[in-house]
Protein backbone atom coordinates (compact mmCIF):
# COMPACT_ATOMS: atom_id res chain seq x y z
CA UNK A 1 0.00 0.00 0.00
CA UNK A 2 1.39 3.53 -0.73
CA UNK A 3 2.04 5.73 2.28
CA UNK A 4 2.32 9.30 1.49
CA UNK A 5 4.84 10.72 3.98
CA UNK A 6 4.70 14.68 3.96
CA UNK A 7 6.78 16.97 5.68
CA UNK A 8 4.19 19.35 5.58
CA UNK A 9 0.23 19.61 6.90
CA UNK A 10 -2.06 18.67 3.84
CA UNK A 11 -6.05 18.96 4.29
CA UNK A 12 -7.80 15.10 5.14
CA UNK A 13 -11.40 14.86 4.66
CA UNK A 14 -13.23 13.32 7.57
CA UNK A 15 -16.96 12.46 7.55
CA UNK A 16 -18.83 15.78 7.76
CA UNK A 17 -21.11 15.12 11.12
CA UNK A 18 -17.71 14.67 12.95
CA UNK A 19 -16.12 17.28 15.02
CA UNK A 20 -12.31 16.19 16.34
CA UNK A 21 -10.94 17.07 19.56
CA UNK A 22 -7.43 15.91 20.13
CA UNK A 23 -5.38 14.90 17.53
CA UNK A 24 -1.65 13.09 17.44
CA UNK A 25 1.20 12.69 15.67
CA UNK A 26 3.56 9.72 15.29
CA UNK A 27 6.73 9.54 13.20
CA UNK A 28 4.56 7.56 10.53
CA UNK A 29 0.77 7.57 11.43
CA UNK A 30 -1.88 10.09 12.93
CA UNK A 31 -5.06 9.52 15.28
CA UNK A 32 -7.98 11.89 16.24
CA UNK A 33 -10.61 11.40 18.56
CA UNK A 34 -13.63 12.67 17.94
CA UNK A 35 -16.15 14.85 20.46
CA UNK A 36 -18.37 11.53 20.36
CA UNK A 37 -15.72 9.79 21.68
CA UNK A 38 -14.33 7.62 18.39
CA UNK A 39 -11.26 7.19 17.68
CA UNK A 40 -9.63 7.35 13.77
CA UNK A 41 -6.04 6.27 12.83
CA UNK A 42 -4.15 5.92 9.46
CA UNK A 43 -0.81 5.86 8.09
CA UNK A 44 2.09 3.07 8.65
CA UNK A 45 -0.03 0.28 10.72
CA UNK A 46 3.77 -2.20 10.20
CA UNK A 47 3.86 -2.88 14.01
CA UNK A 48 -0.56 -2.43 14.51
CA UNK A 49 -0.02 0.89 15.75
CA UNK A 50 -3.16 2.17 14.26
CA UNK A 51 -5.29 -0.50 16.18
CA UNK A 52 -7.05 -1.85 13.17
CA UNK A 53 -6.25 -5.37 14.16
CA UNK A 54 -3.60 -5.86 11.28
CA UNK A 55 -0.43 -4.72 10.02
CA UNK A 56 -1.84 -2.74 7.11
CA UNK A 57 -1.23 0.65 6.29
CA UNK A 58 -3.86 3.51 4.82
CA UNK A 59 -3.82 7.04 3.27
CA UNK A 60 -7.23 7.35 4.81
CA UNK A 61 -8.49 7.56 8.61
CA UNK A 62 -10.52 4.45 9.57
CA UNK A 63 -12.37 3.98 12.98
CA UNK A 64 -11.06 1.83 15.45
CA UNK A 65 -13.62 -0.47 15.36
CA UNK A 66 -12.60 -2.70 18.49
CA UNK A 67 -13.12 0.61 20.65
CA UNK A 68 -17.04 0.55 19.85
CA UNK A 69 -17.60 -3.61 20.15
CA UNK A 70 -16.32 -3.02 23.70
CA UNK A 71 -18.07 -0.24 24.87
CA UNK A 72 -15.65 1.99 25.03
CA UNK A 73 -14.92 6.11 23.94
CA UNK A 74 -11.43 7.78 23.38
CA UNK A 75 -10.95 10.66 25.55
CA UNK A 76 -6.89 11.09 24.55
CA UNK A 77 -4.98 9.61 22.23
CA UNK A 78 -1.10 10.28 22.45
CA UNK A 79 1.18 8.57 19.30
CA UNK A 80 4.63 7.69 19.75
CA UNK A 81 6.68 6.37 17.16
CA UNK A 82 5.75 2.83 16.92
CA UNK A 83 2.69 2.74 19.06
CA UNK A 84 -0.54 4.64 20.11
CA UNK A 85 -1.59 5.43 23.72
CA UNK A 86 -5.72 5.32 23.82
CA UNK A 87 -6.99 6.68 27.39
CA UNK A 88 -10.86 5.09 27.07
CA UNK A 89 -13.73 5.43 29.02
CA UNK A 90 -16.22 2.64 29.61
């Protein structure tokens, strides 16, 4: 999969009806959580960083789905290099 790594902010279009409130940066992959309390992530996924379950990668944010089969909502999301941080609430 191609991986577009910018060094420079370039607009991403997120479904309309959501509103982000904290955002985060890895060396290779972003997250945002949103005010409803989901949580996106794309990019490099080599190590499953972006909590999709798999090792793929994406140009486009996809909702961590496991997040919402548990019951769960993002409040903060923090990305480190190789791995995300997720503080949930049940």
């Amino acid at each position: 999969a191609f991986i577009s790594i910018q060094a420079f902010p370039a607009l991403l279009d997120l479904p309309q009806q959501l509103e982000v409130s904290r955002v985060s940066c890895g060396s290779r992959h972003t997250a945002v959580v949103t005010r409803g309390g989901e949580l996106y992530a794309w990019g490099w996924g080599k190590y499953g960083q972006l909590g999709h379950g798999d090792n793929a990668s994406s140009d486009q944010p996809h909702p961590v789905k496991y997040l919402a089969a548990e019951g769960l909502q993002a409040e903060e999301v923090v990305c480190g290099p190789w791995n995300t941080y997720v503080c949930v609430l049940k």
